[in-house]
N, C-alpha and C. Protein backbone atom coordinates (compact mmCIF):
# COMPACT_ATOMS: atom_id res chain seq x y z
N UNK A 1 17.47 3.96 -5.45
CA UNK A 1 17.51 2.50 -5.53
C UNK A 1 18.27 2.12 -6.80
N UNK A 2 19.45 1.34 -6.46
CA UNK A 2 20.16 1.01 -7.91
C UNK A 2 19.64 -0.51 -8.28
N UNK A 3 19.46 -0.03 -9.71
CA UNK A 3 19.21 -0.90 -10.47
C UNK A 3 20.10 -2.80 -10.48
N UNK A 4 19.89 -3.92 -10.43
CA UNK A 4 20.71 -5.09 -10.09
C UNK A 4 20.01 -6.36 -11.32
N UNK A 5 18.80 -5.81 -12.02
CA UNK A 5 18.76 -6.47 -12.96
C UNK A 5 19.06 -6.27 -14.44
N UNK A 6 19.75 -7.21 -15.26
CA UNK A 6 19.68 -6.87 -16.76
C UNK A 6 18.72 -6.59 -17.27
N UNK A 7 19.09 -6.58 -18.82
CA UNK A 7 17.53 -6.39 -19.65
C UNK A 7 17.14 -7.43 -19.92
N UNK A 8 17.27 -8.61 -20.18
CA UNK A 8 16.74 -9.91 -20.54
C UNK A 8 16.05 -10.76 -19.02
N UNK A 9 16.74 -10.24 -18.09
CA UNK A 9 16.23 -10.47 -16.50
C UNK A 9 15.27 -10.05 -16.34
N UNK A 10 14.82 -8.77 -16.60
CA UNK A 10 13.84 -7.66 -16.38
C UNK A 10 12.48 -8.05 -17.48
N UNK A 11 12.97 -7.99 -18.53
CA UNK A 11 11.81 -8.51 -19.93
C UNK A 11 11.28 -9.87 -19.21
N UNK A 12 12.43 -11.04 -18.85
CA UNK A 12 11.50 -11.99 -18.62
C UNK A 12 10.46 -12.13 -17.01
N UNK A 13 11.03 -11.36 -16.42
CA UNK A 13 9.95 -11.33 -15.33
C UNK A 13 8.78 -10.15 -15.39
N UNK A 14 9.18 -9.26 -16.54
CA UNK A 14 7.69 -8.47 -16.66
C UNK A 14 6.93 -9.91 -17.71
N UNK A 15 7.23 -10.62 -18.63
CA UNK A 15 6.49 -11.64 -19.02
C UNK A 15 5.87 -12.53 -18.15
N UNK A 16 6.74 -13.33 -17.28
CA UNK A 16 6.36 -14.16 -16.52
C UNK A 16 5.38 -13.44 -15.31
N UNK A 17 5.22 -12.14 -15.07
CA UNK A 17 4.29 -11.73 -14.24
C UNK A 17 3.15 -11.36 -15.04
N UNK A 18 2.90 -11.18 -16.17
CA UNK A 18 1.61 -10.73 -17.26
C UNK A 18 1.29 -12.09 -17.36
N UNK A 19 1.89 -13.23 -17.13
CA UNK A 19 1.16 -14.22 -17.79
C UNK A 19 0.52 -15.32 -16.68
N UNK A 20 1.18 -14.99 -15.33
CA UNK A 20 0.71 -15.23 -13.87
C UNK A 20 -0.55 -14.13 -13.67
N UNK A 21 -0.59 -12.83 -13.75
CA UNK A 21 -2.07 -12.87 -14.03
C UNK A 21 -3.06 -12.58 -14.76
N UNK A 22 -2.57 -13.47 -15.97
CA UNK A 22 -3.48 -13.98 -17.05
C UNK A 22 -4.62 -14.66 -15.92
N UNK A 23 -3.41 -15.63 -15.04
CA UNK A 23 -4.76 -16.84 -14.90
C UNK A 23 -5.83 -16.20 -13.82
N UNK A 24 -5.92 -14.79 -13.40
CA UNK A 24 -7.24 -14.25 -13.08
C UNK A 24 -8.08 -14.34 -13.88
N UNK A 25 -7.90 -14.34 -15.04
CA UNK A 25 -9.27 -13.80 -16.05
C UNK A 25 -9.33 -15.08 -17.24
N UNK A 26 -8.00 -15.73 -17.12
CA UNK A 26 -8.64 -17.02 -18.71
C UNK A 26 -7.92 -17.81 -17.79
N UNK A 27 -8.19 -19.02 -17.98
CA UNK A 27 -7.46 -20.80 -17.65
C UNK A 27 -8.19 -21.41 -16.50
N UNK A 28 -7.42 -21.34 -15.56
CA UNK A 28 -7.91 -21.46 -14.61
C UNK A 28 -8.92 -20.79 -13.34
N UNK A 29 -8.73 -19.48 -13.98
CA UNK A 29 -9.29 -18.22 -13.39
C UNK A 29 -8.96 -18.43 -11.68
N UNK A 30 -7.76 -18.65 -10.97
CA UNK A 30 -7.56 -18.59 -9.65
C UNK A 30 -6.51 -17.75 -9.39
N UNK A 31 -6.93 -17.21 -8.09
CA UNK A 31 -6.20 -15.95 -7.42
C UNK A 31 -5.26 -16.35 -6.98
N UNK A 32 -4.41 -17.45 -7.27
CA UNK A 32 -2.91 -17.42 -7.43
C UNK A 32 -2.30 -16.89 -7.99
N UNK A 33 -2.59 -16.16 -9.59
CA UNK A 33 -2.42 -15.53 -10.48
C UNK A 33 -1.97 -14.19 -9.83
N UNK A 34 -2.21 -13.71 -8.47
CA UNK A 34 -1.89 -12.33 -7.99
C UNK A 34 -0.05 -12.62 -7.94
N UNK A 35 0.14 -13.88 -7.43
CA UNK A 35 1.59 -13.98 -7.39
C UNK A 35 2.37 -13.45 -8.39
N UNK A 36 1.81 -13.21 -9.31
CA UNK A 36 2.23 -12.13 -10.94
C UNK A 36 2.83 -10.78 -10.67
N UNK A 37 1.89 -10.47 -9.29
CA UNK A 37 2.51 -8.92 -8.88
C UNK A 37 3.98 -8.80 -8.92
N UNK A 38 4.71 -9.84 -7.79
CA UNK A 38 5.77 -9.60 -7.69
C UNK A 38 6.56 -10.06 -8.75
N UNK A 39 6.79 -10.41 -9.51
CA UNK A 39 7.46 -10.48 -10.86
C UNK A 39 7.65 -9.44 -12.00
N UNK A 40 6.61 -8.63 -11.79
CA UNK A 40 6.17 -7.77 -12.88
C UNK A 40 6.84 -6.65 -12.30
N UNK A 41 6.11 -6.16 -10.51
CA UNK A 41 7.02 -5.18 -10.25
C UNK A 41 8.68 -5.19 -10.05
N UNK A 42 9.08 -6.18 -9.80
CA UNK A 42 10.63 -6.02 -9.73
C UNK A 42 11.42 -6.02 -11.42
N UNK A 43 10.55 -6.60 -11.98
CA UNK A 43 10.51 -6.37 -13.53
C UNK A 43 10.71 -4.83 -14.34
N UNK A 44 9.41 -3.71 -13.73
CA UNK A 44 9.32 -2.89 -14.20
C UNK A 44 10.06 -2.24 -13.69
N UNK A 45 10.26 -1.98 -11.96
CA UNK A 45 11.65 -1.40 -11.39
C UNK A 45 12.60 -1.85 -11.75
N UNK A 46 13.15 -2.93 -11.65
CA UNK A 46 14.44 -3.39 -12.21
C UNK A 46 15.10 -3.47 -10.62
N UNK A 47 14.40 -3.53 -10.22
CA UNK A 47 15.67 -4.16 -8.71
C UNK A 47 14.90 -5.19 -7.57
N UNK A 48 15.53 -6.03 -7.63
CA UNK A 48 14.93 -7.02 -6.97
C UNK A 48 15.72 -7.76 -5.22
N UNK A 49 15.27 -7.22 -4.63
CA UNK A 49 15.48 -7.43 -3.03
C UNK A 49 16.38 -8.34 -2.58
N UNK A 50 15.45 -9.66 -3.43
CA UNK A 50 15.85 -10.71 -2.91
C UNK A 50 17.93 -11.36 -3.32
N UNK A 51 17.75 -10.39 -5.01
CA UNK A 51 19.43 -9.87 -5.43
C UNK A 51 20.22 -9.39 -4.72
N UNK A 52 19.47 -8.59 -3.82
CA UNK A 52 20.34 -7.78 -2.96
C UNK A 52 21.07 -8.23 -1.48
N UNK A 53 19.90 -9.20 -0.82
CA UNK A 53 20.09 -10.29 0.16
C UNK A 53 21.11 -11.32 -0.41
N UNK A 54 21.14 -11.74 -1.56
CA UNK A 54 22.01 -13.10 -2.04
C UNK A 54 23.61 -12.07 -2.68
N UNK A 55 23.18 -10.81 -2.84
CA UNK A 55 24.61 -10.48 -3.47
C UNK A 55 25.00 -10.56 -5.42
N UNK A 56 23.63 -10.99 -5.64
CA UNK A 56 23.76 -11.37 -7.09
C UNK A 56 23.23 -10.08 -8.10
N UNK A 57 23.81 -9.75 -9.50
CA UNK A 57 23.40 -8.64 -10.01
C UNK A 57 23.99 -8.80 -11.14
N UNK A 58 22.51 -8.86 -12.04
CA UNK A 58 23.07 -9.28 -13.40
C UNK A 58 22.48 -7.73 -14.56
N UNK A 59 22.38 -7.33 -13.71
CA UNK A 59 22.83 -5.75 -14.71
C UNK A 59 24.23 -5.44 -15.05
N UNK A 60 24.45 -5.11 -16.35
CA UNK A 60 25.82 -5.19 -16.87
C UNK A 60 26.33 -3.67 -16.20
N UNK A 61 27.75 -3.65 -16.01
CA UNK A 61 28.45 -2.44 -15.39
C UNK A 61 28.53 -1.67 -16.95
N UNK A 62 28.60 -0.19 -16.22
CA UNK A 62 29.04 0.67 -17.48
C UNK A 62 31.07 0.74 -17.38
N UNK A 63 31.44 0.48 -18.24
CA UNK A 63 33.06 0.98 -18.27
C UNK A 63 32.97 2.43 -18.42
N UNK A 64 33.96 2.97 -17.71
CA UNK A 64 34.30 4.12 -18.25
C UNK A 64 35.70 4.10 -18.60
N UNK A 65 36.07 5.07 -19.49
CA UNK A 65 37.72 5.02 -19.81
C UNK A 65 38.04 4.61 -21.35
């Protein structure tokens, strides 16, 4: 599976999924907060599906040469 996200892509959706389910356990405490999953895992993999359906990929290329 090749990678299609950057590093600043990737950092902010492992954030934005730790802090979606925060709200299991402090704030609001509702199991919407599971919606965190998918953020975090395409976060920690680094490839995200829905990039791949739209064609978009903001992982930088390596040059060679």
């Amino acid at each position: 599976m090749l990678r299609n996200e950057g590093t600043v892509d990737r950092a902010l959706r492992i954030i934005l999924g730790l802090v979606l389910l925060s709200l299991i356990f402090v704030g609001p405490k509702t199991m919407w907060g599971l919606v965190g999953i998918v953020p975090l895992a395409t976060g920690l993999a680094g490839h995200c599906p829905l990039y791949r359906l739209i064609g978009l990929n903001t992982c930088p290329l390596k040059k060679q040469g």
